[in-house]
C-alpha atoms as a PDB file:
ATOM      1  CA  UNK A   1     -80.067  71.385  44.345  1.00  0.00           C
ATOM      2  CA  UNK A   2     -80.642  75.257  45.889  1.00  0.00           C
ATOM      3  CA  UNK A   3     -78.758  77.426  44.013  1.00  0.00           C
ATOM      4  CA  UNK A   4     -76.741  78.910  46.570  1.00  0.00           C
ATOM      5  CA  UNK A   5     -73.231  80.828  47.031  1.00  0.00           C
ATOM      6  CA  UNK A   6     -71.001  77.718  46.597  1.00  0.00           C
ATOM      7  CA  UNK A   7     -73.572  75.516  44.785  1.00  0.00           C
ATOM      8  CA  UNK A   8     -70.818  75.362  42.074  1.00  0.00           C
ATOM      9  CA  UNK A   9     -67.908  75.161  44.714  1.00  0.00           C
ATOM     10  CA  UNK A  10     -65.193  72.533  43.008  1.00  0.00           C
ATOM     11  CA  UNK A  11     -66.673  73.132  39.651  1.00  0.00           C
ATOM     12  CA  UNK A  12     -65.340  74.116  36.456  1.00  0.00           C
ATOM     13  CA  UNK A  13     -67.777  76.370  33.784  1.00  0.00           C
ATOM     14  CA  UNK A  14     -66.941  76.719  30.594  1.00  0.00           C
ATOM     15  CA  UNK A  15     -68.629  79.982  29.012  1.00  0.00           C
ATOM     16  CA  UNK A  16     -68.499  80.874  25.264  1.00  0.00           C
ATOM     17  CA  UNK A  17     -69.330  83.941  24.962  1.00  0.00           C
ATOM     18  CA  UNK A  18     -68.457  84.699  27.836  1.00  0.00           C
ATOM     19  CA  UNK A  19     -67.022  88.196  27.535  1.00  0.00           C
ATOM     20  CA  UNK A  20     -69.737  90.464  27.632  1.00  0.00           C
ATOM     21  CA  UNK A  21     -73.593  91.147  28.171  1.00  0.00           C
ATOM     22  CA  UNK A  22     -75.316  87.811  29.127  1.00  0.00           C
ATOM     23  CA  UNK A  23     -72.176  85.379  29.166  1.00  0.00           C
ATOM     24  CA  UNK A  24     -70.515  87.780  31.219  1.00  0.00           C
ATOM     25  CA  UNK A  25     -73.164  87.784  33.642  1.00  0.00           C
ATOM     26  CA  UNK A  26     -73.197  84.476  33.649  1.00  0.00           C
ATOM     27  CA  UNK A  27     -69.594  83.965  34.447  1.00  0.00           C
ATOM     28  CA  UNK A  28     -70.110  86.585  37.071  1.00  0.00           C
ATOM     29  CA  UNK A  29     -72.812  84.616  38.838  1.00  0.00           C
ATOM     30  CA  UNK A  30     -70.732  80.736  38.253  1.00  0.00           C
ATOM     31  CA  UNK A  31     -67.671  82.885  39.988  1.00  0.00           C
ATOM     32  CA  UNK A  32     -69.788  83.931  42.817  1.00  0.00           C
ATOM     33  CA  UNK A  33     -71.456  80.218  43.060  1.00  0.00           C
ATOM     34  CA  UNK A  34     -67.694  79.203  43.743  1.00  0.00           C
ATOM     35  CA  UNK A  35     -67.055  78.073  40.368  1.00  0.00           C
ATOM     36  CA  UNK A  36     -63.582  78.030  38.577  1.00  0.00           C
ATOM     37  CA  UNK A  37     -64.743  79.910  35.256  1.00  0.00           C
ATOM     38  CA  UNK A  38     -62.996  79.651  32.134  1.00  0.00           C
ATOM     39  CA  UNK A  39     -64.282  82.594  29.440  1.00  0.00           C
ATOM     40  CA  UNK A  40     -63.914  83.024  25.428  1.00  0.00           C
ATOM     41  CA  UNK A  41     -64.819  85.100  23.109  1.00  0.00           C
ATOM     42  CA  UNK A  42     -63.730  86.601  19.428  1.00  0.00           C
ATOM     43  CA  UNK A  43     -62.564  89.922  20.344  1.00  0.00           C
ATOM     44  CA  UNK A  44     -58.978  89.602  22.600  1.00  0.00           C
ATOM     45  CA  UNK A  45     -59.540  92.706  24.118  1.00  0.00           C
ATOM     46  CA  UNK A  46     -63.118  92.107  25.711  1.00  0.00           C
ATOM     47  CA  UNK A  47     -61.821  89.237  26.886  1.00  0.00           C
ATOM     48  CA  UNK A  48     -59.181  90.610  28.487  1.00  0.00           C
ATOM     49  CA  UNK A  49     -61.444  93.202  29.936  1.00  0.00           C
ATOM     50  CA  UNK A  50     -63.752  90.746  31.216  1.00  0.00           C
ATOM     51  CA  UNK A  51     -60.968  88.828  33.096  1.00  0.00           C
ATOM     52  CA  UNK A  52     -60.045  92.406  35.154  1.00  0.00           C
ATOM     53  CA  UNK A  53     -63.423  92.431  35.706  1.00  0.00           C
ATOM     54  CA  UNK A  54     -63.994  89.184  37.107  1.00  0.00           C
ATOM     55  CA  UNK A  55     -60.886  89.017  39.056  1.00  0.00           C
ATOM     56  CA  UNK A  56     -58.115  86.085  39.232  1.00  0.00           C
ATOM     57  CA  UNK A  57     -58.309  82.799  38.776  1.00  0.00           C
ATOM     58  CA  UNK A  58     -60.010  83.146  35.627  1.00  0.00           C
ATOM     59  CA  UNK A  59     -58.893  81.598  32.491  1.00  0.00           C
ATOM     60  CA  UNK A  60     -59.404  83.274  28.611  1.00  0.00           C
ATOM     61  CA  UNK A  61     -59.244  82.701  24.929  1.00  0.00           C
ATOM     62  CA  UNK A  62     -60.578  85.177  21.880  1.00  0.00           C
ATOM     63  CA  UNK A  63     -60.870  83.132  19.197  1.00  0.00           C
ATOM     64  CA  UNK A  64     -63.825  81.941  16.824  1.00  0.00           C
ATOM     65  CA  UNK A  65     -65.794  79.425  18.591  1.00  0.00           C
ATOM     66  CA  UNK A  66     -67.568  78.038  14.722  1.00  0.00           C
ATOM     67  CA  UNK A  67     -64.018  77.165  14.552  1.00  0.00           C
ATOM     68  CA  UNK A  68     -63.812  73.373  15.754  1.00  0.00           C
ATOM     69  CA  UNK A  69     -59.906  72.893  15.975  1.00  0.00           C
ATOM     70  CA  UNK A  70     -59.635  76.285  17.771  1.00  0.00           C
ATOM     71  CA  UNK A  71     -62.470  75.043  20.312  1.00  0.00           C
ATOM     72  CA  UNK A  72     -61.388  71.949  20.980  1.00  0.00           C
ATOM     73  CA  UNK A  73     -57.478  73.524  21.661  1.00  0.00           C
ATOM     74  CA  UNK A  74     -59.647  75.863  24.307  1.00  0.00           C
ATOM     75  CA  UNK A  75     -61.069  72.347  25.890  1.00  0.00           C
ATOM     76  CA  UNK A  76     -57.693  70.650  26.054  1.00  0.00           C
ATOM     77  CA  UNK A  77     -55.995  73.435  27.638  1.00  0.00           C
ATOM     78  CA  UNK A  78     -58.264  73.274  30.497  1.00  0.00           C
ATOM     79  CA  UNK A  79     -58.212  70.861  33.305  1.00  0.00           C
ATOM     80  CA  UNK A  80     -61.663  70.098  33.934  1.00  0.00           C
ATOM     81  CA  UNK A  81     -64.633  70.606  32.139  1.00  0.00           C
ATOM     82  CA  UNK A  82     -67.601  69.858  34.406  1.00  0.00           C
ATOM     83  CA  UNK A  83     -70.130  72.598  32.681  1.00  0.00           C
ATOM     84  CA  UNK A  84     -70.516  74.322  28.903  1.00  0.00           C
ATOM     85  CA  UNK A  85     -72.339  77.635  28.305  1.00  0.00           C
ATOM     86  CA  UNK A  86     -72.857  78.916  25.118  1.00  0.00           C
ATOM     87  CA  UNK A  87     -74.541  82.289  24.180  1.00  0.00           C
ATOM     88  CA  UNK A  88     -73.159  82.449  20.646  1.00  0.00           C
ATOM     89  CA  UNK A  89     -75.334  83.402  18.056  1.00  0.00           C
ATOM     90  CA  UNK A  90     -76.241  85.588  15.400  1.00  0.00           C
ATOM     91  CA  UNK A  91     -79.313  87.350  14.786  1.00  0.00           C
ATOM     92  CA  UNK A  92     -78.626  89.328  10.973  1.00  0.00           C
ATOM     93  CA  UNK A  93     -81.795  91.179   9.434  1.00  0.00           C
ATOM     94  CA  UNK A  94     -81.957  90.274   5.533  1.00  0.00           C
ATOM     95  CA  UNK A  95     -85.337  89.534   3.362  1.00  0.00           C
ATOM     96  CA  UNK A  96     -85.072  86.200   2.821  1.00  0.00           C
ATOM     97  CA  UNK A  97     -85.515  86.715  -1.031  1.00  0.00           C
ATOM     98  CA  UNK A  98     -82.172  89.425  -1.043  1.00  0.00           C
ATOM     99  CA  UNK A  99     -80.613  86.843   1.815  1.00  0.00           C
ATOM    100  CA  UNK A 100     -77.290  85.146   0.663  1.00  0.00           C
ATOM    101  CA  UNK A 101     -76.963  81.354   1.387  1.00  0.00           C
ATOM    102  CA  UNK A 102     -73.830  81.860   3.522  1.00  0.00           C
ATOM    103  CA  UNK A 103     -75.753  84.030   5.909  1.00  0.00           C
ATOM    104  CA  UNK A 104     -78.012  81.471   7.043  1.00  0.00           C
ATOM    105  CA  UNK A 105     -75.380  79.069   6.926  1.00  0.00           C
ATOM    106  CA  UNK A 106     -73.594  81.815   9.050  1.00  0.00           C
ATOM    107  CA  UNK A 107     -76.558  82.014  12.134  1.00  0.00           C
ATOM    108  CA  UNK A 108     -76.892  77.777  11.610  1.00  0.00           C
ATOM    109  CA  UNK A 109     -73.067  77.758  12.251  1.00  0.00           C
ATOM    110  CA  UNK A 110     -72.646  80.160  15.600  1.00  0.00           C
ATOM    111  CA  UNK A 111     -75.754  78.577  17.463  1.00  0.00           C
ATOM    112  CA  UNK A 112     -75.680  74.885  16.081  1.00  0.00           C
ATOM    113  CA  UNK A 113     -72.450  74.307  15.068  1.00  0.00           C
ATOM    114  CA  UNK A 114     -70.835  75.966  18.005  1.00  0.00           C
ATOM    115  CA  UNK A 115     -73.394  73.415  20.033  1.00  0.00           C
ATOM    116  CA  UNK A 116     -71.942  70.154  17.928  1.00  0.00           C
ATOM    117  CA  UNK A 117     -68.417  71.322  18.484  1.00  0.00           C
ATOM    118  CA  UNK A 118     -68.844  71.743  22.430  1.00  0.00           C
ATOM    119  CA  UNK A 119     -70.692  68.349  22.667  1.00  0.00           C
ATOM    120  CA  UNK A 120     -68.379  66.569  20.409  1.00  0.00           C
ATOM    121  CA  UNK A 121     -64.675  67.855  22.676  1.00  0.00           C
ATOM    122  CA  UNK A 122     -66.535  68.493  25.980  1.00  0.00           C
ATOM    123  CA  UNK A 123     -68.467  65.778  26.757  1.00  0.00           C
ATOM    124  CA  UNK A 124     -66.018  62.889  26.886  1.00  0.00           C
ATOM    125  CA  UNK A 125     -64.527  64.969  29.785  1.00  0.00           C
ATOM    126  CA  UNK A 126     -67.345  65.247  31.839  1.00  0.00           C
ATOM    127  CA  UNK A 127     -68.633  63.715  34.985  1.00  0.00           C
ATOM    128  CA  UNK A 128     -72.244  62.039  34.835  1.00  0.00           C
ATOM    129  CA  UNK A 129     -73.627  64.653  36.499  1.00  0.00           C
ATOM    130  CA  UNK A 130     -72.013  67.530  34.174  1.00  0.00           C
ATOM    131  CA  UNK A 131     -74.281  69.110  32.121  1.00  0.00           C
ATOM    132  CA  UNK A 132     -74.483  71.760  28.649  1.00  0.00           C
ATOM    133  CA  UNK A 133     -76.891  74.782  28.496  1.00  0.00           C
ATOM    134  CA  UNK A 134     -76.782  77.036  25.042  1.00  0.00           C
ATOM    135  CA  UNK A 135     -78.578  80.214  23.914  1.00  0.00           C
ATOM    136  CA  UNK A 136     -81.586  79.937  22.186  1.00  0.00           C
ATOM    137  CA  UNK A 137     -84.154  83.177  21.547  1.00  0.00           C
ATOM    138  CA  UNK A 138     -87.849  84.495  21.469  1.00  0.00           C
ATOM    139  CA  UNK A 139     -87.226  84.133  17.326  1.00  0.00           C
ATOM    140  CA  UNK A 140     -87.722  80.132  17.596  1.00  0.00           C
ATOM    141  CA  UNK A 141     -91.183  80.322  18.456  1.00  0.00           C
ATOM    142  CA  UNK A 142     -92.317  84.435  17.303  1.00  0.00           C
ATOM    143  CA  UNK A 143     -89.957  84.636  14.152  1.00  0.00           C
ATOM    144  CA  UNK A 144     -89.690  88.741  12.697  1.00  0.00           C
ATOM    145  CA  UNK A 145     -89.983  89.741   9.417  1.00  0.00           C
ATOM    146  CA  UNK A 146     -86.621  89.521   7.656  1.00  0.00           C
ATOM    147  CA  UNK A 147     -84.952  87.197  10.391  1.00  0.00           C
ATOM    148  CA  UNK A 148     -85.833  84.180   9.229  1.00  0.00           C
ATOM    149  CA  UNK A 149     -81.785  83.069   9.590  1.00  0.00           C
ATOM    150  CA  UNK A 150     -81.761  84.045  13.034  1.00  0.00           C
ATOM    151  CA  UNK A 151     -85.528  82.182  13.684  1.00  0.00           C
ATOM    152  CA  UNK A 152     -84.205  78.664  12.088  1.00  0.00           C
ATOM    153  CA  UNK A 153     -81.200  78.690  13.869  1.00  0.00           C
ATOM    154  CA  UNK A 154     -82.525  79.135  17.262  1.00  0.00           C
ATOM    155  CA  UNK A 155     -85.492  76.562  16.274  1.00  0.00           C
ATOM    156  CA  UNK A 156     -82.600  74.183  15.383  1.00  0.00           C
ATOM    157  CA  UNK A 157     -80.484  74.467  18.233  1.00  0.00           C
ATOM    158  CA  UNK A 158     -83.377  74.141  20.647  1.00  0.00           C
ATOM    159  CA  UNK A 159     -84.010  70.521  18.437  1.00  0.00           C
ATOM    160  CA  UNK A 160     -80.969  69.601  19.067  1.00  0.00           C
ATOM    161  CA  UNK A 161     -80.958  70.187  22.512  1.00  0.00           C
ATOM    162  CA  UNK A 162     -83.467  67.897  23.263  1.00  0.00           C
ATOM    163  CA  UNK A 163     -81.645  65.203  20.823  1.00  0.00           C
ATOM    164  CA  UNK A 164     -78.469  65.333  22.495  1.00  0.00           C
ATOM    165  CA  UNK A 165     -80.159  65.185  25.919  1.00  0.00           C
ATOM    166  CA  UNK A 166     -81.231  61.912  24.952  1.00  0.00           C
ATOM    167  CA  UNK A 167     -77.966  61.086  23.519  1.00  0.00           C
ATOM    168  CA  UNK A 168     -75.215  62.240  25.971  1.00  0.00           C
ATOM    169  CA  UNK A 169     -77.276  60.848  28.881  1.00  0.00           C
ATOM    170  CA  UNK A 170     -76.691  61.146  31.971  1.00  0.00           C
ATOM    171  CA  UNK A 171     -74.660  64.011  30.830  1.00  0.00           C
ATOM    172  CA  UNK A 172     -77.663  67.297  30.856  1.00  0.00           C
ATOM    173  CA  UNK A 173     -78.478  69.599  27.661  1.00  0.00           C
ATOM    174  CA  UNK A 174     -80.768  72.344  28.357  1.00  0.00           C
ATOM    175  CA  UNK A 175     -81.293  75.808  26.607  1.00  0.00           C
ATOM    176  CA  UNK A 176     -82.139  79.641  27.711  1.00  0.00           C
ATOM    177  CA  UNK A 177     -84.413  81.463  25.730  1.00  0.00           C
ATOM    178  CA  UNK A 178     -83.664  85.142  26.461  1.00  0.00           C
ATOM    179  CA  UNK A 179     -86.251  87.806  25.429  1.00  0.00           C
ATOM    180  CA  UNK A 180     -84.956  91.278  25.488  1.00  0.00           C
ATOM    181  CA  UNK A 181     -82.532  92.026  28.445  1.00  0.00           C
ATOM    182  CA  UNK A 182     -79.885  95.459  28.842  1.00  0.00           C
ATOM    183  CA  UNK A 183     -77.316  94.540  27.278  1.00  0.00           C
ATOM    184  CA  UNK A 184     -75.040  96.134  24.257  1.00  0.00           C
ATOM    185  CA  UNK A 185     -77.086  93.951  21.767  1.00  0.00           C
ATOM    186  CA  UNK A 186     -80.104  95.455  22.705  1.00  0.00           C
ATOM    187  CA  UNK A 187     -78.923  98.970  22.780  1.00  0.00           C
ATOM    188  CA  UNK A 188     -77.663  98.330  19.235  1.00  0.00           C
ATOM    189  CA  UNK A 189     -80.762  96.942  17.810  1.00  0.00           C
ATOM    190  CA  UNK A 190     -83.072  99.671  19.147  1.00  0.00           C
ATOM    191  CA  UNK A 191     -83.360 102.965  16.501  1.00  0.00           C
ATOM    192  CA  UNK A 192     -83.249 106.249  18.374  1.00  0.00           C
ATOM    193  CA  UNK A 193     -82.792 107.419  21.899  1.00  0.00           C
ATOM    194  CA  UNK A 194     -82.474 104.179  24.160  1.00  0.00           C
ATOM    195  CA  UNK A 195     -84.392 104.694  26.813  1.00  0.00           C
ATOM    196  CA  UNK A 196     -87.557 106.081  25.179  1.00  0.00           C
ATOM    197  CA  UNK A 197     -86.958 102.908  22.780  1.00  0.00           C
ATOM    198  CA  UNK A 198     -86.519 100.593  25.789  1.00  0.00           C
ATOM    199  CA  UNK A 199     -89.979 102.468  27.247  1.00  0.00           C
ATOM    200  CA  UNK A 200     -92.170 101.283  24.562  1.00  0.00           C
ATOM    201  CA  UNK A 201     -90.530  97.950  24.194  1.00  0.00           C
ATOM    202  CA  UNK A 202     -91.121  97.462  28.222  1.00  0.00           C
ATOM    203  CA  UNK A 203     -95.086  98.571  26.943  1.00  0.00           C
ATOM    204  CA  UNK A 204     -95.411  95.120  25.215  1.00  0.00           C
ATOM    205  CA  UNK A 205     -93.734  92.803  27.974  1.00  0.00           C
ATOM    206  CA  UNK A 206     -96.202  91.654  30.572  1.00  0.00           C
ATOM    207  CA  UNK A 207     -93.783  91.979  33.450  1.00  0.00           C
ATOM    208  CA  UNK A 208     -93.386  96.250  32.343  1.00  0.00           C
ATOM    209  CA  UNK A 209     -89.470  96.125  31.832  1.00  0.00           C
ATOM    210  CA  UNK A 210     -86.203  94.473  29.713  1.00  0.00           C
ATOM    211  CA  UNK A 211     -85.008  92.071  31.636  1.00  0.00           C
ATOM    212  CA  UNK A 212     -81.445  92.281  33.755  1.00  0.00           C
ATOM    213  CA  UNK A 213     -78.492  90.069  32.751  1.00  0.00           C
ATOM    214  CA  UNK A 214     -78.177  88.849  36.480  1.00  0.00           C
ATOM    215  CA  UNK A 215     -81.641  87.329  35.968  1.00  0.00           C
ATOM    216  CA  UNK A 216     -80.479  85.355  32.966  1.00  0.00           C
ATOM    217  CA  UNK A 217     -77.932  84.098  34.883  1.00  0.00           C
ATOM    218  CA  UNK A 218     -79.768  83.082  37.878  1.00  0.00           C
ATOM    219  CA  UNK A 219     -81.858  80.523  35.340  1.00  0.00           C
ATOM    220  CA  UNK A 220     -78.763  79.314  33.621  1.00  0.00           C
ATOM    221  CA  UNK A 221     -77.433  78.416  37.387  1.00  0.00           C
ATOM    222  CA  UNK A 222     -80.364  76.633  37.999  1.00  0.00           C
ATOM    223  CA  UNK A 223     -80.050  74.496  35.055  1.00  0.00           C
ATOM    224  CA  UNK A 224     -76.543  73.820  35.712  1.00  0.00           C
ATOM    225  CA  UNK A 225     -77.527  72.471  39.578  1.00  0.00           C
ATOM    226  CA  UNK A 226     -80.622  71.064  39.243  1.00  0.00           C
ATOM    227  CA  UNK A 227     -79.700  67.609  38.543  1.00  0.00           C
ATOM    228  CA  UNK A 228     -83.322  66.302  37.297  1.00  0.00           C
ATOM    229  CA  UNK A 229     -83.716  68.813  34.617  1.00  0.00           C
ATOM    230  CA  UNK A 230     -82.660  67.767  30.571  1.00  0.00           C
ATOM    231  CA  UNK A 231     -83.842  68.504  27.105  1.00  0.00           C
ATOM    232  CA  UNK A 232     -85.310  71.616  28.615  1.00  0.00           C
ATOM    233  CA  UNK A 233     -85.895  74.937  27.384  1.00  0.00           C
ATOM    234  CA  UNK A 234     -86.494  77.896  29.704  1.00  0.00           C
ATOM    235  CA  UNK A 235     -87.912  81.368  28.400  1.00  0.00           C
ATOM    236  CA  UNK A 236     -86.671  84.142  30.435  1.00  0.00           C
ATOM    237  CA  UNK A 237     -88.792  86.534  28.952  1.00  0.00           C
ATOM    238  CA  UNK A 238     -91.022  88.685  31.147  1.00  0.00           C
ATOM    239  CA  UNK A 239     -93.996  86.879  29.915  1.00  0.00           C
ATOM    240  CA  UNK A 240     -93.116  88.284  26.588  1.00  0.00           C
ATOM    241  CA  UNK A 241     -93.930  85.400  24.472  1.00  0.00           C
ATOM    242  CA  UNK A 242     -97.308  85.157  26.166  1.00  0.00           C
ATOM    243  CA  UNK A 243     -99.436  88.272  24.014  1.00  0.00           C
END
């Protein structure tokens, strides 16, 4: 299928972490696509900001998505679940010889977990042709020094992609790997003045620039219509991962 303006017409997405940067982008672009878009997040007041800012007809919850009773309540409450997006995740900077256990049970929990929950209370809902897409990152296949939390998590979750494309059949599971797009993570991460910091970031991605959250949405559209593609992972990354 094109991805067109109503290529989601009579849908419903489901986005998790959906309030902000990249998830809200997303639910910007399934809106636009004719989608009926249903949004959470942890923080109730992003969430309620992101509903002004999408306009009606949206529905919200703020609430923990590691939590799996919470999540599931979310599911129930709405009437059709045709499509799951998930950008949670955590990406926390620790040595792994200073690194508490519970923080890599912490980035294991928000990409993975998150990902068990959503197949577990979602998928019995779906149609055949319904499908899953999660969050992965660059950090499952370049890890950083003093990430390694954040590296195995998105290494696991992109594993378990692939399993549970073979498992939920027909139902899809496919990831995004985002590199580094504009968003309020990024701007946080970077030390210093942001655009000279975003300048010499840009000088190490083959394509000359961050990438802009409209463009992550346009490949997690295309996973959700393309009917032929499963147990795929897509790096939107400016070529980023190639030097």
């Amino acid at each position: 299928m094109v991805v067109t303006s109503d290529c989601l017409s009579g849908r419903s997405v489901v986005i998790l972490g959906g309030t902000s940067g990249l998830g809200l982008a997303t639910a910007k672009a399934a809106k636009e696509a004719g989608a009926d878009v249903a949004i959470a997040g942890r923080d109730p007041e992003k969430a309620s900001e992101a509903v002004t800012e999408l306009g009606g007809g949206v529905v919200s919850g703020a609430f923990d998505a590691t939590c799996e009773t919470d999540l599931m309540a979310f599911f129930n409450a709405i009437e059709k679940v045709d499509h799951v997006v998930s950008f949670t995740g955590e990406q926390p900077k620790s040595p792994v010889r200073s690194t508490d256990q519970r923080l890599l049970h912490r980035a294991i929990d928000a990409r993975v977990s998150v990902a068990r929950h959503a197949c577990v209370h979602a998928s019995p809902r779906m149609p055949t042709e319904g499908s899953f897409v999660f969050c992965s990152g660059v950090s499952s296949a370049r890890p950083r020094a003093n990430r390694s939390a954040g590296a195995v998590a998105t290494a696991a979750l992109e594993s378990f992609v692939r399993a549970m494309a073979v498992e939920l059949a027909p139902v899809r599971v496919n990831a995004v790997c985002p590199g580094a797009f504009d968003t309020d993570v990024l701007r946080k991460s970077l030390e210093g003045d942001y655009s000279e910091a975003c300048e010499r970031l840009s000088g190490g991605i083959p394509v000359g620039r961050v990438g802009r959250p409209e463009e992550l949405a346009h490949a997690v559209l295309f996973l959700l219509t393309n009917t032929y593609t499963t147990g795929t992972v897509i790096r939107v990354d400016g070529g980023l991962l190639l030097i």
